[in-house]
Protein backbone atom coordinates (compact mmCIF):
# COMPACT_ATOMS: atom_id res chain seq x y z
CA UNK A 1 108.37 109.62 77.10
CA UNK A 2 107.97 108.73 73.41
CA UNK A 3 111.00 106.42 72.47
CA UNK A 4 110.71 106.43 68.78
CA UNK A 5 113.62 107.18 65.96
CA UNK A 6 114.52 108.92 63.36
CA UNK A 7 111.96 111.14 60.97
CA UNK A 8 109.74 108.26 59.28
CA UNK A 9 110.76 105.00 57.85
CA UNK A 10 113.45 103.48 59.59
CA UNK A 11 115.49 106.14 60.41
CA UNK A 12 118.46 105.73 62.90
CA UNK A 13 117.22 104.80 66.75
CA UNK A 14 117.35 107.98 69.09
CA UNK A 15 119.75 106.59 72.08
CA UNK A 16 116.55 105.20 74.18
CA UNK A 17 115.66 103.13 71.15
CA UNK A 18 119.28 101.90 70.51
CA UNK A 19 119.18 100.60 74.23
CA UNK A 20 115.61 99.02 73.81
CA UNK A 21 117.21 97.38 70.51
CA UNK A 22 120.40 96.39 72.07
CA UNK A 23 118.37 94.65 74.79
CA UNK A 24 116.10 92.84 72.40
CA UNK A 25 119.47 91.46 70.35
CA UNK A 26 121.27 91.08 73.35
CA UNK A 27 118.67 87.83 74.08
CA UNK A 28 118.76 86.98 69.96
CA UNK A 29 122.49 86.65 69.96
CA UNK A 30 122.29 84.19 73.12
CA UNK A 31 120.04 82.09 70.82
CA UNK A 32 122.07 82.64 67.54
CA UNK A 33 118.88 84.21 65.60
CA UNK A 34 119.41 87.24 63.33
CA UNK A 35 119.18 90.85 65.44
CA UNK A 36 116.12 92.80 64.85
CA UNK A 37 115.78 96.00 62.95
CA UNK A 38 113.96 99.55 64.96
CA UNK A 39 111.33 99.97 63.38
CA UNK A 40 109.39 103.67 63.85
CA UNK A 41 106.35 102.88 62.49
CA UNK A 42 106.01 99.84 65.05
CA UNK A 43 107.17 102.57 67.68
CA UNK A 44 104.67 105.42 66.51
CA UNK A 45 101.87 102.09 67.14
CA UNK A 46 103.37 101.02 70.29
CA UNK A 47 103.30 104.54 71.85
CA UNK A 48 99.58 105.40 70.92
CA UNK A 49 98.82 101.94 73.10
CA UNK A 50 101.17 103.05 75.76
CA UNK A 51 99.50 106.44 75.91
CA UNK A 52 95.91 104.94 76.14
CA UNK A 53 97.21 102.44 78.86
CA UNK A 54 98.82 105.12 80.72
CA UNK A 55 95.93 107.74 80.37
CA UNK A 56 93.39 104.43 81.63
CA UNK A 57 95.21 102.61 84.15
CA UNK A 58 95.10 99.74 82.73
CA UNK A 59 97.19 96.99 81.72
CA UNK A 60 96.53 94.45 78.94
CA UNK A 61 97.09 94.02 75.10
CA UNK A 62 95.99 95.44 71.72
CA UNK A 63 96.88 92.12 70.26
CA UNK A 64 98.99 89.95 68.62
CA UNK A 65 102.86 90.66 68.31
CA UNK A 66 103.38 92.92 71.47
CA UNK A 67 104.77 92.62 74.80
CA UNK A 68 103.87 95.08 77.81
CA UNK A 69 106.11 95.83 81.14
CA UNK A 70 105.36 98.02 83.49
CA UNK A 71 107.12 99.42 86.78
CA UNK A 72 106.62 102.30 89.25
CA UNK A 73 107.55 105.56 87.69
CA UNK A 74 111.20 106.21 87.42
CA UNK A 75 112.63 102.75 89.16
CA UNK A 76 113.48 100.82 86.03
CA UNK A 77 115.54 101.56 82.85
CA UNK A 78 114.08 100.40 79.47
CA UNK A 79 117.23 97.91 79.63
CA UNK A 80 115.45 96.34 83.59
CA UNK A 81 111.92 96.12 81.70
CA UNK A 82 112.88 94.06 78.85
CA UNK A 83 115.17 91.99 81.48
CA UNK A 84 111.95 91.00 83.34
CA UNK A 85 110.86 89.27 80.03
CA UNK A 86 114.02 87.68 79.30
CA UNK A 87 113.97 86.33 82.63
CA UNK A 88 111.50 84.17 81.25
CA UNK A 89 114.41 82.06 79.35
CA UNK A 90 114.43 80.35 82.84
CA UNK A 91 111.21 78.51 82.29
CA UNK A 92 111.77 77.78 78.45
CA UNK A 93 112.09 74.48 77.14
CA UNK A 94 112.83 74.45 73.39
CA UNK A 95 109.73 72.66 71.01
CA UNK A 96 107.18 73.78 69.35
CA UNK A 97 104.58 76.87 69.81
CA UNK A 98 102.57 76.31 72.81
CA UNK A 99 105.11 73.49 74.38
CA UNK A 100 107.53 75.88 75.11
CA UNK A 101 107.60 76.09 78.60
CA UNK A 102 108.86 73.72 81.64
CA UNK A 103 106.12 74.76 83.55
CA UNK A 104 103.63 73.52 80.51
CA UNK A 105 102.16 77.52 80.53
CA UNK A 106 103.47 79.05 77.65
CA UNK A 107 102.47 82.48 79.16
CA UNK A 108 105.13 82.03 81.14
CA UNK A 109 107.62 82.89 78.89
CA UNK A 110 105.38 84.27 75.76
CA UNK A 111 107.41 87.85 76.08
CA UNK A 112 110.76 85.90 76.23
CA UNK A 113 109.16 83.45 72.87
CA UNK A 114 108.62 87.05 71.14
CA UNK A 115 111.60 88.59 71.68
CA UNK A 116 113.83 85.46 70.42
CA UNK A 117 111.43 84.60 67.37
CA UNK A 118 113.53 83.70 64.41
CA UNK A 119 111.02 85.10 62.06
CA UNK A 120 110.10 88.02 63.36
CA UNK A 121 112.49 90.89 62.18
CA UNK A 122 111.40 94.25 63.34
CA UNK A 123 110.91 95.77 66.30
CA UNK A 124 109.33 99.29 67.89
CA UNK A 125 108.94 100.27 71.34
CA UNK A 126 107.29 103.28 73.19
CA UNK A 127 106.84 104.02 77.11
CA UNK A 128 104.40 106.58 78.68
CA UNK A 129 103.92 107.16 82.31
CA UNK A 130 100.88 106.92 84.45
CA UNK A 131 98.86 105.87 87.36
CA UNK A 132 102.41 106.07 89.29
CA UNK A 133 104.18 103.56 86.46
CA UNK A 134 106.25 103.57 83.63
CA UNK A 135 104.95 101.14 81.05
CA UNK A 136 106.64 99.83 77.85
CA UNK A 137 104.76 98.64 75.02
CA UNK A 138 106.78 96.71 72.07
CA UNK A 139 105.31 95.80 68.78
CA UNK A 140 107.08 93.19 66.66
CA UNK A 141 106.73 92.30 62.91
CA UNK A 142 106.14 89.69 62.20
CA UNK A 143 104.49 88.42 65.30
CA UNK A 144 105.97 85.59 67.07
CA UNK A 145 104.20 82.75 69.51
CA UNK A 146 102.69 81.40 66.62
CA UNK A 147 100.93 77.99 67.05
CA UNK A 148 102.50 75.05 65.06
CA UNK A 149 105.97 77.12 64.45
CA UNK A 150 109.33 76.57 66.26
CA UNK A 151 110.67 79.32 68.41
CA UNK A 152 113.97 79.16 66.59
């Protein structure tokens, strides 16, 4: 289930992209930081992860600049997936890069920290199905959760 847009460059988000966009800006406006920008080549990147997670069964990241979601196949829209991560705003305290979190674990809201850098201006997303589970891979540029830098 490739999600990318467009033919190269930044060409306009197919309507799974838009939503995976609108999502991500939907948690930037709350914030009042510029929206993101699709991005396909971040999308072509996140879906060869997704596809080697999928075809492995397993779950964890390439690296910096990239959150992962994952639900059983068919249960969740790409709209509920990014929802789990901004659900993560609960447990965020505003400060700087790790001290970001009430619960003094910045992991627990490093996909919600991502999504809402201010820096960070592109965005590409990819799912691919598995093992039973859908599971979302988004790349961001510039990476966020960077240590010394303010969230917004």
């Amino acid at each position: 289930m490739p999600t990318q847009g467009g033919q190269g460059g930044q060409g306009a988000p197919n309507a799974q992209a838009q939503e995976l966009l609108d999502a991500h800006n939907h948690y930037r406006a709350e914030v009042g930081v510029p929206p993101l920008q699709w991005s396909d080549r971040l999308a072509a990147n996140a879906q060869q992860w997704a596809n080697h997670l999928a075809a492995t069964g397993t779950f964890e990241h390439s690296g910096a600049g990239e959150n992962l979601a994952q639900g059983s196949a068919g249960r969740f829209s790409v709209t509920q997936l990014v929802d789990m991560w901004g659900a993560e705003k609960q447990s965020f305290k505003y400060g700087t890069f790790p001290d970001v979190s009430t619960t003094e674990n910045w992991s627990d809201v490093g996909h919600y920290t991502q999504m809402v850098w201010r820096k960070t201006t592109e965005v590409g997303c990819s799912l691919a199905r598995g093992n039973g589970n859908d599971i979302l891979v988004c790349h961001y540029n510039p990476a966020g959760n960077v240590i010394g830098q303010g969230v917004f």
